[in-house]
Structure formats: C-alpha cells, structure tokens
C-alpha atoms as a PDB file:
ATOM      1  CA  UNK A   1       8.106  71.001  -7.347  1.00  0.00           C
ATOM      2  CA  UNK A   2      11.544  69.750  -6.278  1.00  0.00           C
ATOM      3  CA  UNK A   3      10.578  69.623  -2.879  1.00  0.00           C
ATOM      4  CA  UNK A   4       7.162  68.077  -3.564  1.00  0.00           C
ATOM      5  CA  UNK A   5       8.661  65.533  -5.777  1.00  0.00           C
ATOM      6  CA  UNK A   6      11.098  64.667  -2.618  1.00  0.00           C
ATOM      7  CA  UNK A   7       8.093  64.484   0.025  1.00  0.00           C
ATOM      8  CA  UNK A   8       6.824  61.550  -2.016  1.00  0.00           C
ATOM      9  CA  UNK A   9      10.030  60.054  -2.723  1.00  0.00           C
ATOM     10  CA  UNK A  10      10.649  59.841   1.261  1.00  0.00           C
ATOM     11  CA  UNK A  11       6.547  58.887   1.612  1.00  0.00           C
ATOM     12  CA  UNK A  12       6.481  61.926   3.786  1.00  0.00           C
ATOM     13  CA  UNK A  13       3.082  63.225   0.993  1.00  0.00           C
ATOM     14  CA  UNK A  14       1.525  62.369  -1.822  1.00  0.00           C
ATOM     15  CA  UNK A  15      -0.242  63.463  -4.935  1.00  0.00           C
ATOM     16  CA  UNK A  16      -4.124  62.837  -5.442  1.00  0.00           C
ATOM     17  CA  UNK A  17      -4.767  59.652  -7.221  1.00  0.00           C
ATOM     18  CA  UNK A  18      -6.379  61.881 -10.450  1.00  0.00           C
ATOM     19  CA  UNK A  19      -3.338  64.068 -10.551  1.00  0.00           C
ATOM     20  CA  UNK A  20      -0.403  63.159 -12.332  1.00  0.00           C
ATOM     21  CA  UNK A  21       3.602  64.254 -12.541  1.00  0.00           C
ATOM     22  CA  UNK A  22       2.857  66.092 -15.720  1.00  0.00           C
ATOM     23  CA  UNK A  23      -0.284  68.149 -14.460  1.00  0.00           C
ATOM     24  CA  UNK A  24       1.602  69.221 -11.698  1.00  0.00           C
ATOM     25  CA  UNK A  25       4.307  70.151 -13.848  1.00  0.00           C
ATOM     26  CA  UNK A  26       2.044  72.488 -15.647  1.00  0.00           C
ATOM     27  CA  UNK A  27       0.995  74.122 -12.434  1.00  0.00           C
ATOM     28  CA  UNK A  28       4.153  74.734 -11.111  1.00  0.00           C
ATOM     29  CA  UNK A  29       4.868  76.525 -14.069  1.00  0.00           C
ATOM     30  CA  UNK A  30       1.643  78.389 -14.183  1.00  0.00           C
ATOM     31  CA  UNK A  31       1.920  79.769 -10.837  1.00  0.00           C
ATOM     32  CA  UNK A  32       5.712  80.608 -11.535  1.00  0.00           C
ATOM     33  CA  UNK A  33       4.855  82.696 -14.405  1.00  0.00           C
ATOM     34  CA  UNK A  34       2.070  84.536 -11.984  1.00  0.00           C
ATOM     35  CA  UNK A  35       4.214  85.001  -9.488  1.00  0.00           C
ATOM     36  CA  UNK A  36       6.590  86.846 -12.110  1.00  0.00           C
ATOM     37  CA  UNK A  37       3.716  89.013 -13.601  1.00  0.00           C
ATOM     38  CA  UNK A  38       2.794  90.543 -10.382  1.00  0.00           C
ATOM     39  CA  UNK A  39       6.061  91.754  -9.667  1.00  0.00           C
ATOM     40  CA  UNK A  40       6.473  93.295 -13.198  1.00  0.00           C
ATOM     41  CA  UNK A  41       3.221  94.877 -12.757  1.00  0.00           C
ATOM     42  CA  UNK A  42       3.937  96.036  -9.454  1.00  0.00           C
ATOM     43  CA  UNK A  43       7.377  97.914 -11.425  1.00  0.00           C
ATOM     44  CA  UNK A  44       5.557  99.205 -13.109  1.00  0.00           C
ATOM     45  CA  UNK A  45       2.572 100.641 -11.381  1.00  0.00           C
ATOM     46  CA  UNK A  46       4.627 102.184  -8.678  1.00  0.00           C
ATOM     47  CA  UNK A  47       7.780 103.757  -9.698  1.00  0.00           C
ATOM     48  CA  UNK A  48       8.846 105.412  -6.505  1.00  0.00           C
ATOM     49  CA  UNK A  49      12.027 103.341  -5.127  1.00  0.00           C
ATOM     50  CA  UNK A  50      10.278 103.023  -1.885  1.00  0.00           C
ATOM     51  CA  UNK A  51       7.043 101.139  -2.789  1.00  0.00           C
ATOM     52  CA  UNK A  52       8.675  99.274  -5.296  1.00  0.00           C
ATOM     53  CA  UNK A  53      10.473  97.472  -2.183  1.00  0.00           C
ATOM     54  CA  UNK A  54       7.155  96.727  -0.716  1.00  0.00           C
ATOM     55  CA  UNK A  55       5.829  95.489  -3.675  1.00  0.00           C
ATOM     56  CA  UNK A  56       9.196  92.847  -3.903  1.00  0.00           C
ATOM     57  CA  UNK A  57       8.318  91.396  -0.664  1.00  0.00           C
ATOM     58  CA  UNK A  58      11.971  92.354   0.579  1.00  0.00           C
ATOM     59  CA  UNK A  59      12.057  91.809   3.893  1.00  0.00           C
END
C-alpha cells in the first residue's frame, strides 16, 4: 500500500476513479491476512522440515 500510495504521490499511477483510499485499505488487508493463512496451512499440512521450506517460498 505504501508503495502504491507513493506511485500516486510522484504521479508515476493512479487509482480507478470508483476506488477510493479506504477500499484499498481494506484490500490490502484482505490479501495480507490470505497471504498469512496459506502459510499456516501449509505448517500445518506438511510437517516434514523439508517441504515446509518450499511451502515458505524461501529462496
């Protein structure tokens, strides 16, 4: 969001005209909490140390 909220500042993007600061907001923080739950589900579907790295995206 930070970085969103910066490309607009500098004119470099911009949001559509029907969405607004707060909406976006929300969706930021949907997503965030997605992001989180598939991880924790990933823990805990595959407890082998080994997997669990591929599940983390760890590069």
């Amino acid at each position: 969001m930070l970085f969103t909220y910066l490309g607009s500042l500098l004119k470099i993007c911009k949001l559509p005209s029907d969405i607004t600061w707060m909406q976006y907001y929300g969706l930021s923080l949907v997503t965030g909490i997605g992001f989180t739950m598939s991880l924790f589900i990933g823990s805990l579907a595959f407890t082998d140390p080994e997997y669990q790295t591929s599940v983390r995206l760890v590069f």
